[in-house]
Structures are given as C-alpha cells and as structure tokens.
C-alpha atoms as a PDB file:
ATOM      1  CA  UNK A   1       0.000   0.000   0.000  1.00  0.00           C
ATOM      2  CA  UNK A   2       1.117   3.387  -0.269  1.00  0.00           C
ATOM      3  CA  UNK A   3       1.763   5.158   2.970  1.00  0.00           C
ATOM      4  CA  UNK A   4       3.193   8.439   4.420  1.00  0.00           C
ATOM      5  CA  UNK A   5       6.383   7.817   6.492  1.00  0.00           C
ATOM      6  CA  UNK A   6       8.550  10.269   9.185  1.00  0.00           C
ATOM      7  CA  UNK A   7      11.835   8.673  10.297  1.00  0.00           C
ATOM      8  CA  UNK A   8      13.357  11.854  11.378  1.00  0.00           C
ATOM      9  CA  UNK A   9      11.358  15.153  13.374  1.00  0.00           C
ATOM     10  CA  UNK A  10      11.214  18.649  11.251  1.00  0.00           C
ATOM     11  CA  UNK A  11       9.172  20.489   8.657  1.00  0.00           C
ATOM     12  CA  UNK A  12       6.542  18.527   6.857  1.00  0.00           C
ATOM     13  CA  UNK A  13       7.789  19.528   3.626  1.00  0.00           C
ATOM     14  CA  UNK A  14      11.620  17.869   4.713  1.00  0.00           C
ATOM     15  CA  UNK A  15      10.282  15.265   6.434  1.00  0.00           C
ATOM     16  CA  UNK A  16       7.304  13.405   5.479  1.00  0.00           C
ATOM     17  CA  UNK A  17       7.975  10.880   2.497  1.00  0.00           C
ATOM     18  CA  UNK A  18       5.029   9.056   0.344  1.00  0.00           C
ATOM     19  CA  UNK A  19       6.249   5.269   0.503  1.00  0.00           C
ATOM     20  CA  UNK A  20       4.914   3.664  -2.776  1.00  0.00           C
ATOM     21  CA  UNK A  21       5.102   0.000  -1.243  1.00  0.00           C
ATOM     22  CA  UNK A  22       4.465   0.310   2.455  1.00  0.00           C
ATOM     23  CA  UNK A  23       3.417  -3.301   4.965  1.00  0.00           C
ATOM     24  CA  UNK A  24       0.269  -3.199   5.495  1.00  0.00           C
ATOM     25  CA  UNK A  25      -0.225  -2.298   9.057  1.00  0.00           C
ATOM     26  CA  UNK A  26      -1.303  -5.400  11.541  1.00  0.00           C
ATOM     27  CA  UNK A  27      -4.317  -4.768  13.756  1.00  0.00           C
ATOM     28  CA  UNK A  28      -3.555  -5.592  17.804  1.00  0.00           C
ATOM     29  CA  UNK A  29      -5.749  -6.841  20.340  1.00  0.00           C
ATOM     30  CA  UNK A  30      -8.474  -4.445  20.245  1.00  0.00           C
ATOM     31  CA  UNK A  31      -7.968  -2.637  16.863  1.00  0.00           C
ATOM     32  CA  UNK A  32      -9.150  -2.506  13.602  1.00  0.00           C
ATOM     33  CA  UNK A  33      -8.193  -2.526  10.046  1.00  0.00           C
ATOM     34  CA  UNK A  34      -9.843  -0.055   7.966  1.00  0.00           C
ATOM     35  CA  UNK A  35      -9.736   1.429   4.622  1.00  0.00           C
ATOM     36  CA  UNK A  36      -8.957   4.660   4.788  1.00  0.00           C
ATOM     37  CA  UNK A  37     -11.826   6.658   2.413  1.00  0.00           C
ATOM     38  CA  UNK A  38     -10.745   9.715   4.006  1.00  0.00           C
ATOM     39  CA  UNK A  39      -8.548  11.492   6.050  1.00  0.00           C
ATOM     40  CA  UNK A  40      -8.252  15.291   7.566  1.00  0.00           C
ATOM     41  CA  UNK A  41      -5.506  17.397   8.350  1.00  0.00           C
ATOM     42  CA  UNK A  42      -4.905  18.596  11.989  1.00  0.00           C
ATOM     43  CA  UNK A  43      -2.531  21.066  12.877  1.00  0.00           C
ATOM     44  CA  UNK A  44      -1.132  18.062  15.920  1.00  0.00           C
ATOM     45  CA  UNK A  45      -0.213  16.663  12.571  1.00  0.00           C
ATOM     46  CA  UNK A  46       2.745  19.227  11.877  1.00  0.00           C
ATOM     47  CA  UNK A  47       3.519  19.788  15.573  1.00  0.00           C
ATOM     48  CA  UNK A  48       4.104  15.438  15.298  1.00  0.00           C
ATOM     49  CA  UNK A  49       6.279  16.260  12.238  1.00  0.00           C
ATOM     50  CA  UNK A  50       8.329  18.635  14.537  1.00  0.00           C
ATOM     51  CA  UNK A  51       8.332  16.392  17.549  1.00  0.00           C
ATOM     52  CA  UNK A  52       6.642  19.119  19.207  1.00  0.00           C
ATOM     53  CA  UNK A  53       3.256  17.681  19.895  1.00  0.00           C
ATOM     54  CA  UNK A  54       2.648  16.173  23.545  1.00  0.00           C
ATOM     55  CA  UNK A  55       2.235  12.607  21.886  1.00  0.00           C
ATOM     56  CA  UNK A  56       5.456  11.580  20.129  1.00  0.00           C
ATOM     57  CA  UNK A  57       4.715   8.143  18.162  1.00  0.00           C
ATOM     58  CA  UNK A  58       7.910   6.448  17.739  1.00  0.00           C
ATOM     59  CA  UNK A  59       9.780   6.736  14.659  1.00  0.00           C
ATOM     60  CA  UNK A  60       9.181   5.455  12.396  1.00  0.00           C
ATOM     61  CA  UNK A  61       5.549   6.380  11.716  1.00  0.00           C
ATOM     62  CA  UNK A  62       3.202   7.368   9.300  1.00  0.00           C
ATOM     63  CA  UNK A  63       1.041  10.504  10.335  1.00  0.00           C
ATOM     64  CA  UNK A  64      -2.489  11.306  10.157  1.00  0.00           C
ATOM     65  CA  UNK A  65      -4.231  11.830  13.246  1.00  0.00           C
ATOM     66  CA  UNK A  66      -8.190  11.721  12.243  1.00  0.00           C
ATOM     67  CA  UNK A  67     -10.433   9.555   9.731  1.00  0.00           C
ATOM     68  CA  UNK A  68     -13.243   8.030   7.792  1.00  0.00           C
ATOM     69  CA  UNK A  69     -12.401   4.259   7.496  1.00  0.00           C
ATOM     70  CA  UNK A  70     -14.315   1.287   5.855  1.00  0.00           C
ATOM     71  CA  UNK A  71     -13.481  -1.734   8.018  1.00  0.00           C
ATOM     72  CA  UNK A  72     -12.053  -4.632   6.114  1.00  0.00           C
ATOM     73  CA  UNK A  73     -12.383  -7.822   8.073  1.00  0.00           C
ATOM     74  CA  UNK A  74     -13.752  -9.205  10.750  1.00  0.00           C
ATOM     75  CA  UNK A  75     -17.626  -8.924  12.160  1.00  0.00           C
ATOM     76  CA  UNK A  76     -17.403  -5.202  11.901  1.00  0.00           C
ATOM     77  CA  UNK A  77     -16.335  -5.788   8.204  1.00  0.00           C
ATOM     78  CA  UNK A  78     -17.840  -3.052   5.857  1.00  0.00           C
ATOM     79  CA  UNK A  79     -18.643  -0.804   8.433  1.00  0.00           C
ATOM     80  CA  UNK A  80     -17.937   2.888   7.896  1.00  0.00           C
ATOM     81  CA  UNK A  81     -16.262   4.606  10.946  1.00  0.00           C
ATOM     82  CA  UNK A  82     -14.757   8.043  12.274  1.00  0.00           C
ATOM     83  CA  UNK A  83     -12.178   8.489  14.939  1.00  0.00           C
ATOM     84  CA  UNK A  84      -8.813   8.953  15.701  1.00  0.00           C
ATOM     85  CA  UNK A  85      -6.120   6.954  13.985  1.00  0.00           C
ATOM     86  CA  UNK A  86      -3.727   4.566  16.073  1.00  0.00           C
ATOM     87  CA  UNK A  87      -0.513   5.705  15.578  1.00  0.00           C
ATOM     88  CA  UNK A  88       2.370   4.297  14.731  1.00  0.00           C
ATOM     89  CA  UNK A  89       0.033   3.519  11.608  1.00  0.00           C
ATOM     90  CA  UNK A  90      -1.867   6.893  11.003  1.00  0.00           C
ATOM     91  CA  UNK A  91      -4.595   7.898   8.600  1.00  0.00           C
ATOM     92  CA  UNK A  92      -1.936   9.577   5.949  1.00  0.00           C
ATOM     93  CA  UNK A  93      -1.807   5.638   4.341  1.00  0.00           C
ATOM     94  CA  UNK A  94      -4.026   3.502   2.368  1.00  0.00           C
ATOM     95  CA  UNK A  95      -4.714   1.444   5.379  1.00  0.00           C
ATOM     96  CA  UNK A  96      -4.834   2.505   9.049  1.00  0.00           C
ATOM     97  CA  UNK A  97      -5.740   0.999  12.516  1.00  0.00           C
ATOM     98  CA  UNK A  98      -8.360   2.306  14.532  1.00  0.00           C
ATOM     99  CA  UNK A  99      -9.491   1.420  18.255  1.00  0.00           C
ATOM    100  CA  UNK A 100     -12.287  -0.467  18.357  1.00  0.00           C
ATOM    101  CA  UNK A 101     -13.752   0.904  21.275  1.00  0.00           C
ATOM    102  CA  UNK A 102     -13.602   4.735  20.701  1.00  0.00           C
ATOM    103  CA  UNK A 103     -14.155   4.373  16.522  1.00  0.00           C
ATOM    104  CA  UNK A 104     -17.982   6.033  15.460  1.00  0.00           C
ATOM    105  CA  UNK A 105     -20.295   5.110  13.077  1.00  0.00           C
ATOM    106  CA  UNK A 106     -19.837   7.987  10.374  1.00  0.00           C
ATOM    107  CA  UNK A 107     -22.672  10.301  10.275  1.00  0.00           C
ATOM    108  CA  UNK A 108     -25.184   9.291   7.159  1.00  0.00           C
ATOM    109  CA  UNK A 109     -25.648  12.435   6.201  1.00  0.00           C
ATOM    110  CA  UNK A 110     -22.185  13.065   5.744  1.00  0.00           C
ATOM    111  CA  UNK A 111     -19.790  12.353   2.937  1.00  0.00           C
ATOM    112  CA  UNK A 112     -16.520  10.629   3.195  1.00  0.00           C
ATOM    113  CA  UNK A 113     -14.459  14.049   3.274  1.00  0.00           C
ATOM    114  CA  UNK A 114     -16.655  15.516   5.338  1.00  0.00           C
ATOM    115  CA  UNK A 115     -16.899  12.650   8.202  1.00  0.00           C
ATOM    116  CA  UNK A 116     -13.169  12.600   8.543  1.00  0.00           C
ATOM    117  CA  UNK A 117     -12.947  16.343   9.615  1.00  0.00           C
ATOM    118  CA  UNK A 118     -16.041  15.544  11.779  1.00  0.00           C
ATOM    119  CA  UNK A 119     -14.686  14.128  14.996  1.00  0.00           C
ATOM    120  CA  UNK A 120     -12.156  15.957  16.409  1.00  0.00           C
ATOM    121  CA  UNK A 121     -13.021  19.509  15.451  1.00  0.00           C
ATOM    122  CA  UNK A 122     -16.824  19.440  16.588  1.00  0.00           C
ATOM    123  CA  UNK A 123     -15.753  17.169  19.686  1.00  0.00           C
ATOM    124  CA  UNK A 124     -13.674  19.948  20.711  1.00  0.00           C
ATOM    125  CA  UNK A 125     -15.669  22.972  20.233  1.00  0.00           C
ATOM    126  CA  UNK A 126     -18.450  20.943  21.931  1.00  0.00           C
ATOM    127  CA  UNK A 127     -16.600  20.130  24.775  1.00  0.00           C
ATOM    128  CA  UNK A 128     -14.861  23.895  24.889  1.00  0.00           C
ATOM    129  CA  UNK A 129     -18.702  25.395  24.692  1.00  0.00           C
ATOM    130  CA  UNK A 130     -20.812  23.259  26.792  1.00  0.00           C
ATOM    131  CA  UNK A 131     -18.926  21.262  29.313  1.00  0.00           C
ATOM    132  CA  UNK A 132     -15.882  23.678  30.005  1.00  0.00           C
ATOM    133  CA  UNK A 133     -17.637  26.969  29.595  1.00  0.00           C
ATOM    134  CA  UNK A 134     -20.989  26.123  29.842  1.00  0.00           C
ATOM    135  CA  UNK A 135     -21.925  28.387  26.779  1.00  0.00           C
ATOM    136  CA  UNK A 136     -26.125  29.851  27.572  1.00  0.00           C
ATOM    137  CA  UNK A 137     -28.334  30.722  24.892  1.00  0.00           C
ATOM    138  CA  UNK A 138     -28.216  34.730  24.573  1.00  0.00           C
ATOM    139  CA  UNK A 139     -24.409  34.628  25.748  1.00  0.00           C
ATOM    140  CA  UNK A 140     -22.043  36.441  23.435  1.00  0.00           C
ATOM    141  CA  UNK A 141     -18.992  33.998  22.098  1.00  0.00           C
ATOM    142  CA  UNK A 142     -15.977  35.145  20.891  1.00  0.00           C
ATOM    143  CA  UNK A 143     -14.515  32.941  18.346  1.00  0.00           C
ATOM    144  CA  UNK A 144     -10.776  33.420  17.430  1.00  0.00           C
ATOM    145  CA  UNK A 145      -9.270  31.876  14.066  1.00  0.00           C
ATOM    146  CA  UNK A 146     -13.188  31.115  13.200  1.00  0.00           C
ATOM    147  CA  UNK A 147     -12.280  30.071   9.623  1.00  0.00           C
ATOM    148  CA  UNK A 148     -10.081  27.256  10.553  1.00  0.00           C
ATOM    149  CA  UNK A 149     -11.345  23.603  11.163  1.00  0.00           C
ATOM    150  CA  UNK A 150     -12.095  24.012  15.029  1.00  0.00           C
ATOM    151  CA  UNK A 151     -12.965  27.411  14.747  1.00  0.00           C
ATOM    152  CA  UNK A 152     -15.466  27.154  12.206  1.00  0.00           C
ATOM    153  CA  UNK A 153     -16.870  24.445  14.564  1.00  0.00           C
ATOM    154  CA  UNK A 154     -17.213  26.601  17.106  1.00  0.00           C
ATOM    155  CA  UNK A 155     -19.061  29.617  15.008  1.00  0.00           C
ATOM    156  CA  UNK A 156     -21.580  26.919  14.080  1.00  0.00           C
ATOM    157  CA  UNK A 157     -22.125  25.062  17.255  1.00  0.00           C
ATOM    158  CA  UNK A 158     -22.139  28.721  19.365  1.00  0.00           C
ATOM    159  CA  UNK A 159     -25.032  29.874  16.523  1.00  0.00           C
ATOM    160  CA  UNK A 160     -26.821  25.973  17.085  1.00  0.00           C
ATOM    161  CA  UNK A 161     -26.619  27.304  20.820  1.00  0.00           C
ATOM    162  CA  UNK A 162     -28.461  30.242  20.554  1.00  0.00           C
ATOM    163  CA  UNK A 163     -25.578  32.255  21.023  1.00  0.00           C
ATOM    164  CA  UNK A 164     -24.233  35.839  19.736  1.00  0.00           C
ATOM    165  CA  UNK A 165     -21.093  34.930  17.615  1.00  0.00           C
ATOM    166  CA  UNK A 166     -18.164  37.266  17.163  1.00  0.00           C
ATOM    167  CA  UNK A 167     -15.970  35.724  14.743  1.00  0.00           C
ATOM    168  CA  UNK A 168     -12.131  37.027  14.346  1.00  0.00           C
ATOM    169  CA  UNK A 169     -10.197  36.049  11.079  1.00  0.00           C
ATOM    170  CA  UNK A 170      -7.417  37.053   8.861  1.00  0.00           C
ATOM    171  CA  UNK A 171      -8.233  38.431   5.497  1.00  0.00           C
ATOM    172  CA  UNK A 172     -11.252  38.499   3.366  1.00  0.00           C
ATOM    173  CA  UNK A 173     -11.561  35.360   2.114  1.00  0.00           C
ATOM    174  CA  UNK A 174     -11.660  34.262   5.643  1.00  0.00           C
ATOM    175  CA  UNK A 175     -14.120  37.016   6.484  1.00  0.00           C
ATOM    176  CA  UNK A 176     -16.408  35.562   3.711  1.00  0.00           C
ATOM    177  CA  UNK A 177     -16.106  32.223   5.147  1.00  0.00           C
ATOM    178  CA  UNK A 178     -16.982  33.331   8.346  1.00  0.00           C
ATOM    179  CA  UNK A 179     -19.973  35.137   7.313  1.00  0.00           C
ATOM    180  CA  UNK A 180     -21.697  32.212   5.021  1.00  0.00           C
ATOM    181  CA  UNK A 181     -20.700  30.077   8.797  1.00  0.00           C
ATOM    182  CA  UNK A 182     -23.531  32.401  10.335  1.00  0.00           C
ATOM    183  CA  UNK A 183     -21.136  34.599  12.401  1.00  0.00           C
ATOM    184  CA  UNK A 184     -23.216  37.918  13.418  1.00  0.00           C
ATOM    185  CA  UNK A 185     -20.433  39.709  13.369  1.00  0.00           C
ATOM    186  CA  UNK A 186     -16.874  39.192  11.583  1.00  0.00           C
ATOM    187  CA  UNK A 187     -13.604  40.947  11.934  1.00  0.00           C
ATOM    188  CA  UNK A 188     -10.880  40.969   9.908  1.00  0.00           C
ATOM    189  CA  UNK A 189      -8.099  41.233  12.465  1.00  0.00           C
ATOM    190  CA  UNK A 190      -5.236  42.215   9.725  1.00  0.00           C
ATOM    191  CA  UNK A 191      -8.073  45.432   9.004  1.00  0.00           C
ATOM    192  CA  UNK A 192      -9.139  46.196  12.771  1.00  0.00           C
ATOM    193  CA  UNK A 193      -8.820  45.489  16.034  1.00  0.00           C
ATOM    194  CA  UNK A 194     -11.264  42.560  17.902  1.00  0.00           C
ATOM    195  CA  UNK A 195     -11.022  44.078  20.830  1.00  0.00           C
ATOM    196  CA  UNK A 196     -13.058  47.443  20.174  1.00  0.00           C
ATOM    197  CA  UNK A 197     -15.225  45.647  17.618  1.00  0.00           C
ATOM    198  CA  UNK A 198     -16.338  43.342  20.481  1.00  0.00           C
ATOM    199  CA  UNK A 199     -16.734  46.086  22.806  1.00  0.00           C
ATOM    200  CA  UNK A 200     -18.859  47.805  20.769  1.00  0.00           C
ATOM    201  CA  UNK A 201     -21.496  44.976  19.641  1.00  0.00           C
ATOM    202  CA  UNK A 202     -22.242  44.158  23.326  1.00  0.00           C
ATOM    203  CA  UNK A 203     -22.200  47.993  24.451  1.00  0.00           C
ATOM    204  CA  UNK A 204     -18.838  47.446  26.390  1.00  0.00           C
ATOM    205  CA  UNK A 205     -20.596  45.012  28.437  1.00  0.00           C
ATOM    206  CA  UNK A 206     -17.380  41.933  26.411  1.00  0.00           C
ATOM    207  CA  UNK A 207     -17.512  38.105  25.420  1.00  0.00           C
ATOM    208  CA  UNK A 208     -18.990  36.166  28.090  1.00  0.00           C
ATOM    209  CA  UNK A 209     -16.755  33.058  26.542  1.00  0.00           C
ATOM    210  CA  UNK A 210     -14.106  33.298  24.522  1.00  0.00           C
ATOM    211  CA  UNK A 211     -12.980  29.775  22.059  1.00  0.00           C
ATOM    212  CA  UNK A 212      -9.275  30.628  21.691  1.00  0.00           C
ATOM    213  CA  UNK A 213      -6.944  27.882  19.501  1.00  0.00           C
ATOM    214  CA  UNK A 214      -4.403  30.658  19.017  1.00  0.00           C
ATOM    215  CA  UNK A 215      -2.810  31.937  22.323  1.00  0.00           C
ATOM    216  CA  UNK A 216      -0.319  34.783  22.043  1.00  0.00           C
ATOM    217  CA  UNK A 217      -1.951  38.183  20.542  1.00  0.00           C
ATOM    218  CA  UNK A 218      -5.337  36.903  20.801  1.00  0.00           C
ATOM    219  CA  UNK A 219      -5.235  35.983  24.502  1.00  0.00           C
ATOM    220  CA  UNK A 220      -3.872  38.749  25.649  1.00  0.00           C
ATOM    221  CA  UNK A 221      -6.636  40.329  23.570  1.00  0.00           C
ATOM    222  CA  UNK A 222      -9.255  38.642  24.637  1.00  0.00           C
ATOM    223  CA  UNK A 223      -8.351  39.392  28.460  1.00  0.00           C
ATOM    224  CA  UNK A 224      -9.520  43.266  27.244  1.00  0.00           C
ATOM    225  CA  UNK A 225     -12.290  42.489  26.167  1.00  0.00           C
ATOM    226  CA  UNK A 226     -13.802  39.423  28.347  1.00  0.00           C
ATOM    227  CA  UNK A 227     -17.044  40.082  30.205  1.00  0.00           C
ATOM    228  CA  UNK A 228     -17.290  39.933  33.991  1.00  0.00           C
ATOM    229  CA  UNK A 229     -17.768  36.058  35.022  1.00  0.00           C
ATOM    230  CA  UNK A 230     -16.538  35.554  31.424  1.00  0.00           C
ATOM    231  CA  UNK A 231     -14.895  32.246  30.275  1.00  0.00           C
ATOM    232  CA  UNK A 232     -11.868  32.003  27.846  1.00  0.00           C
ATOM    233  CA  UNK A 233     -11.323  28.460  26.938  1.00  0.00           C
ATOM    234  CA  UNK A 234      -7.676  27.629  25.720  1.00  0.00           C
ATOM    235  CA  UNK A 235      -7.881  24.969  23.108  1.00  0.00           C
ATOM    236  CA  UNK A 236      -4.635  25.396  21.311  1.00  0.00           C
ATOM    237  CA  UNK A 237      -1.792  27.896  20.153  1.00  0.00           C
ATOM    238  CA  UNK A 238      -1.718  27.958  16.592  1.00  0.00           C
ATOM    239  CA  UNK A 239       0.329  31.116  16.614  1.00  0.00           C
ATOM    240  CA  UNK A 240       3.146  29.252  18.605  1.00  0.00           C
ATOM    241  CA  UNK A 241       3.062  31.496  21.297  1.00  0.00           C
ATOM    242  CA  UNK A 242       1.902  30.035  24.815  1.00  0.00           C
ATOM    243  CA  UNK A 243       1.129  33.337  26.590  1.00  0.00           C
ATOM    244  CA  UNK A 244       1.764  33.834  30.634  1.00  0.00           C
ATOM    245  CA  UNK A 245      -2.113  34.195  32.180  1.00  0.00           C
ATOM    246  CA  UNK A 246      -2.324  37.433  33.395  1.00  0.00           C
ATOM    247  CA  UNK A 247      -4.076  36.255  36.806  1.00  0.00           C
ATOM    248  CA  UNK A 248      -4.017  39.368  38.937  1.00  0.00           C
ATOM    249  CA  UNK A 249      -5.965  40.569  36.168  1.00  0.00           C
ATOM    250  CA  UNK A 250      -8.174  37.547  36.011  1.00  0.00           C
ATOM    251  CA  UNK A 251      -8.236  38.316  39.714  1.00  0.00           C
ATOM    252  CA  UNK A 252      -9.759  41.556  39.198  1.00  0.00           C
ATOM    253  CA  UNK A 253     -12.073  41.407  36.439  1.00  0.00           C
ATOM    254  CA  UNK A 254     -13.613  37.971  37.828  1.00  0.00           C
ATOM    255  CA  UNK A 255     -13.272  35.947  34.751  1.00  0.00           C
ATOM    256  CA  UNK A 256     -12.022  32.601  34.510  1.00  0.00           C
ATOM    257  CA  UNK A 257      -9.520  30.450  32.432  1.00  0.00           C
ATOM    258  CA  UNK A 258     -10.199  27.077  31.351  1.00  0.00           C
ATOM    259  CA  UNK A 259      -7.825  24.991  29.618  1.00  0.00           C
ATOM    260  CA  UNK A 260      -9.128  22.153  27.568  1.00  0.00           C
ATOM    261  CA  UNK A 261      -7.173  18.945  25.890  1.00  0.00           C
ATOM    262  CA  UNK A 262     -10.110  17.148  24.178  1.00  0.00           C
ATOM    263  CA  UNK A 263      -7.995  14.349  23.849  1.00  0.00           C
ATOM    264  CA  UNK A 264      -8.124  13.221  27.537  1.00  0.00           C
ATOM    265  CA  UNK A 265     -11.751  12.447  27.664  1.00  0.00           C
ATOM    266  CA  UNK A 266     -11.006   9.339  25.235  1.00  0.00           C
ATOM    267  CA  UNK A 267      -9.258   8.075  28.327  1.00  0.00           C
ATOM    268  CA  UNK A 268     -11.217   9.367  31.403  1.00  0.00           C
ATOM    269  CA  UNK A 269     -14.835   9.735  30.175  1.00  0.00           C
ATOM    270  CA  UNK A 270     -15.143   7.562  26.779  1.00  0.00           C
ATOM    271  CA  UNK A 271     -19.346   7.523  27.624  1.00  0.00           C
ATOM    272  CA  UNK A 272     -18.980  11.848  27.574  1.00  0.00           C
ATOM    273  CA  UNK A 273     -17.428  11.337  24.059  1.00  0.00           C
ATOM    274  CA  UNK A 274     -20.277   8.906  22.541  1.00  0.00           C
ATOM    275  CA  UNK A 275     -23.073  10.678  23.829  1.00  0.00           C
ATOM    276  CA  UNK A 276     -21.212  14.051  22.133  1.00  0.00           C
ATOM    277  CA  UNK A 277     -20.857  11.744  19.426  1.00  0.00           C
ATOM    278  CA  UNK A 278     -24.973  11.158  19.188  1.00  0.00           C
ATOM    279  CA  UNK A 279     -25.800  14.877  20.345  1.00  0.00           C
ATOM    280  CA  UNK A 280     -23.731  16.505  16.973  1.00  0.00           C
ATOM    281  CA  UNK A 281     -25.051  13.573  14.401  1.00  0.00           C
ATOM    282  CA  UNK A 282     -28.629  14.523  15.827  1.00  0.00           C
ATOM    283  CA  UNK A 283     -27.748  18.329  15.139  1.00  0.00           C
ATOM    284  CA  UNK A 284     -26.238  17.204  11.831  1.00  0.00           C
ATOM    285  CA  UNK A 285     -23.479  20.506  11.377  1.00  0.00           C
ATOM    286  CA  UNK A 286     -21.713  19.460   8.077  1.00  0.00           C
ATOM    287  CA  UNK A 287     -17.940  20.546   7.884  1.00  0.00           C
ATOM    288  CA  UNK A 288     -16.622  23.063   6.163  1.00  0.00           C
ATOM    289  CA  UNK A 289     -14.357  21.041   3.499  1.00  0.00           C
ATOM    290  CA  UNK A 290     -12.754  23.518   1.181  1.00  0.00           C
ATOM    291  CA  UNK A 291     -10.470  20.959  -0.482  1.00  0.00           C
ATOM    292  CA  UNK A 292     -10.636  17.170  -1.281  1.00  0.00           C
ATOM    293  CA  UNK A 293      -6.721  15.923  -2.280  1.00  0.00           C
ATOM    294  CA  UNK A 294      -5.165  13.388  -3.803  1.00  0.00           C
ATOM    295  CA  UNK A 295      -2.698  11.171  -1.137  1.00  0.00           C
ATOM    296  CA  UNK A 296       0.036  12.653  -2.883  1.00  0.00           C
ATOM    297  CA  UNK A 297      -0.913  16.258  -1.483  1.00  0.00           C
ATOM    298  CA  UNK A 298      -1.114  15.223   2.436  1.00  0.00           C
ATOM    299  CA  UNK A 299       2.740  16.649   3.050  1.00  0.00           C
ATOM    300  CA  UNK A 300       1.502  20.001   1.444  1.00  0.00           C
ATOM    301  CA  UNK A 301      -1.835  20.292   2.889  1.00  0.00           C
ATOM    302  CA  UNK A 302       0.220  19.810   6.294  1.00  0.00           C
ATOM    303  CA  UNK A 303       2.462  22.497   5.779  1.00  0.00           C
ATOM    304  CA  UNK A 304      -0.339  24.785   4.333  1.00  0.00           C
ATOM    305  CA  UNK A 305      -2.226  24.259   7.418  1.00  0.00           C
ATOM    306  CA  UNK A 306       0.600  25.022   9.853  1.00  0.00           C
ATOM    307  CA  UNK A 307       1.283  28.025   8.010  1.00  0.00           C
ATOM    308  CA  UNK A 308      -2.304  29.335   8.175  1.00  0.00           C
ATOM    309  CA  UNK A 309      -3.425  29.702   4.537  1.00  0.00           C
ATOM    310  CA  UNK A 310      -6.212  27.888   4.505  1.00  0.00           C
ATOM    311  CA  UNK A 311     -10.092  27.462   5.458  1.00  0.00           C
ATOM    312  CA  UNK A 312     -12.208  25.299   7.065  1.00  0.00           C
ATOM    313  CA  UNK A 313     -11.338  21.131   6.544  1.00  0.00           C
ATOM    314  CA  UNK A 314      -8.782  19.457   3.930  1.00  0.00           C
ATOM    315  CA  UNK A 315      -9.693  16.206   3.391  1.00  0.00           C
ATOM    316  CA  UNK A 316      -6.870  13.171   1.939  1.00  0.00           C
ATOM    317  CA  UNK A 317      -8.673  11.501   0.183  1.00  0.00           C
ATOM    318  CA  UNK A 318      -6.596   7.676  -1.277  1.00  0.00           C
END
C-alpha cells in the first residue's frame, strides 16, 4: 500500500515521504483494520512532524491523526467509521488501525471528506462550549481563528446554541467564510482590532466566553475584552506562542480560564465522548471542506495548514 512515512522530526515539507510500497499495518488486540476513504488534516499533525506535539509516536511512523475508514475484516467488516487513527500507523496511508472501542459510526448524512474532519473539530468545540464553559443561549462567544477547522466548529455550534457569535479572522476570504458560517459579526483582524469591535457589539458590556486555539496576541486580547464572570477556553496555540495568564488581572475582572485537551476524555470519560458523538449527528453541522486531495498532497496540505493559509477542513482523500 502506499503510505506516508517520518523517520526523522522537522518540517513537513523535509520530512514526510510518500512510501509507494508500504506493509500493510497489523491490527492488535483491540484494533481494527480499515480502509482509509478519508482522512483530515490537523494542525497536531505538523507539531508530530516537529516532535513538538505532547504525543510523540515512535519513529518510524506514518502521520495522520483523524479519519473516515471502511473496516475490512472481521464482524465489523464493511462498516464505515470516524475516529482517531492509532498511531504508529496513522490515517496519511491507504490502510490505518483504529481502536475499536472509541471508533464512530460515520454520520449518514455526511460524505466521506466531510466525516473525517467531523470528529475531532466538533468534539472539541463541543466540549470547549458546553462542558468547560458552559456556553447559555443569549451569551455572546468570541470565536478566534473562526475560519479554521475548530474554529469554524465553534461559530456553528455557538449559533446551534443560541448564542451571539463574534468571529475574528485574517483576510477576506476568511471574512467571507466566516460570514456564510452564520457569524453575526466578523472581523478581519489584519483590518481592525477585535477588541473594540467586540466592545462595541455588546455595548462594552465583552464576550462572556471566549474559544481561543491561538494563544499569544489573541489571549492577551481577549483578556480586554472578556465580560465579567466571562470564560476564555484555551484549546490550542496555533500562533506558537503560549502566553503567561495574566491572573491578577483575572483576579480583578472575575473571569475565569479554562484549559481544555479534548484528547483526555477518550481516556477518562469515553461515555462523555459517545453521547457528544450522538448529540452533533442529531444536530447534523456538516464541515466546512474547502479541499478534497489526492494522497500525494497530504505533506503540502500539512504544511499549508501550519502556516495558516487555509479554510475550514482538507480532506486526503486515497
């Protein structure tokens, strides 16, 4: 089969290699063969690449973090599932493994591209929103990078909510995006600043949560403009800056911050994670997938991701 492969830690560009004749990988007690029909890129996937993700598969090992997979043996044969991939054999391959306990069945309504970006990004704005920051109907939600896979997650679960959405962005194309999500209001942070724009659609009153995947210039942002009893939920820090909590000031202004690895709850509370699973297929969001590529494009679409050019989901598709 043909698979990704990483024997070394760096760019994704230097270091991921397409291996035109790769083992098929063997299932273990408790996993799963599968087909891979699709899989979507994750920014974990270039922070892997780097060795500067808080898993670290030995090397070597083909990346790919998240998938739609057809099951190819066994009772479950034929079955079409979503989850995480288990690495050493990720979803960047013909073939993957899967866990058989935490794998989905893939939303119906969903197509192959679209299922594999719908796991981890929707289980972790749902998460971030309702169990973390306990998001209420007629709450105002900040959502930073709300063009990206998570992000755009968030814009449409806060709006399923019954929540006020203020989405930030960077450039027009990502403005547009954000707008067709159902954003109320959009700002392009490379043309204004967030901080005065969400000041002035609540009436200075701020964002009673705030979904941040960014850290760095956005946190500290968002500490302006947070309401009192606000929430900021760190998810990530895409901009590669982990910023020092200002806690006096949290102190002061009587908001809190929540930190939130999605991840865990696989682990600790795998019942919280299936009935999230059944709440979003009920609510039926579909992903925003703005590109559908050939296996040969995975080390690209990695690199395009980490660098921030792109919107929404990109989908390998084998």
């Amino acid at each position: 089969m043909r698979a990704w492969r990483i024997t070394r830690t760096g760019a994704p560009l230097d270091v991921m290699e397409l291996v035109p004749d790769a083992d098929l990988p063997v299932p273990g007690p408790g996993q799963l063969l599968v087909r891979v029909r699709a899989a979507a890129v994750n920014f974990p996937d270039a922070l892997m690449a780097a060795g500067q993700y808080q898993v670290r598969p030995p090397l070597p090992f083909t990346p790919g973090v998240e998938l739609c997979g057809e099951v190819t043996e066994g009772p479950r044969a034929g079955q079409r599932l979503i989850g995480t991939a288990e690495l050493p054999a990720g979803a960047f391959a013909e073939h993957a493994l899967m866990n058989a306990a935490t794998a989905l069945p893939a939303p119906g309504h969903l197509d192959d591209a679209e299922a594999a970006g719908f796991h981890i990004a929707y289980q972790t704005a749902w998460f971030a929103l309702h169990r973390r920051a306990r998001l209420a109907r007629g709450e105002t939600l900040l959502v930073h990078a709300a063009a990206g896979g998570v992000g755009s997650a968030a814009v449409q679960l806060g709006k399923a909510a019954g929540a006020f959405v203020i989405a930030v962005v960077g450039g027009p194309e990502k403005a547009s995006v954000a707008r067709e999500l159902g954003a109320d209001v959009v700002v392009d942070r490379r043309a204004g600043d967030f901080v005065t724009a969400v000041k002035e659609a609540t009436g200075g009153r701020g964002a009673d949560v705030v979904f941040d995947p960014v850290g760095g210039p956005a946190f500290t942002g968002s500490t302006r403009c947070v309401a009192f009893e606000g929430r900021i939920v760190l998810v990530g820090f895409a901009s590669g800056e982990i910023p020092a909590p200002p806690l006096g000031h949290a102190l002061v202004k009587n908001y809190s911050l929540l930190g939130l690895h999605w991840g865990l709850y696989a682990t600790r509370d795998p019942a919280a994670v299936r009935a999230c699973h059944a709440a979003l297929t009920a609510l039926a969001p579909r992903p925003l997938v703005s590109a559908r590529l050939p296996l040969e494009s995975a080390a690209t679409a990695v690199h395009d991701l980490a660098a921030g050019t792109t919107t929404g989901r990109l989908a390998i598709v084998p």
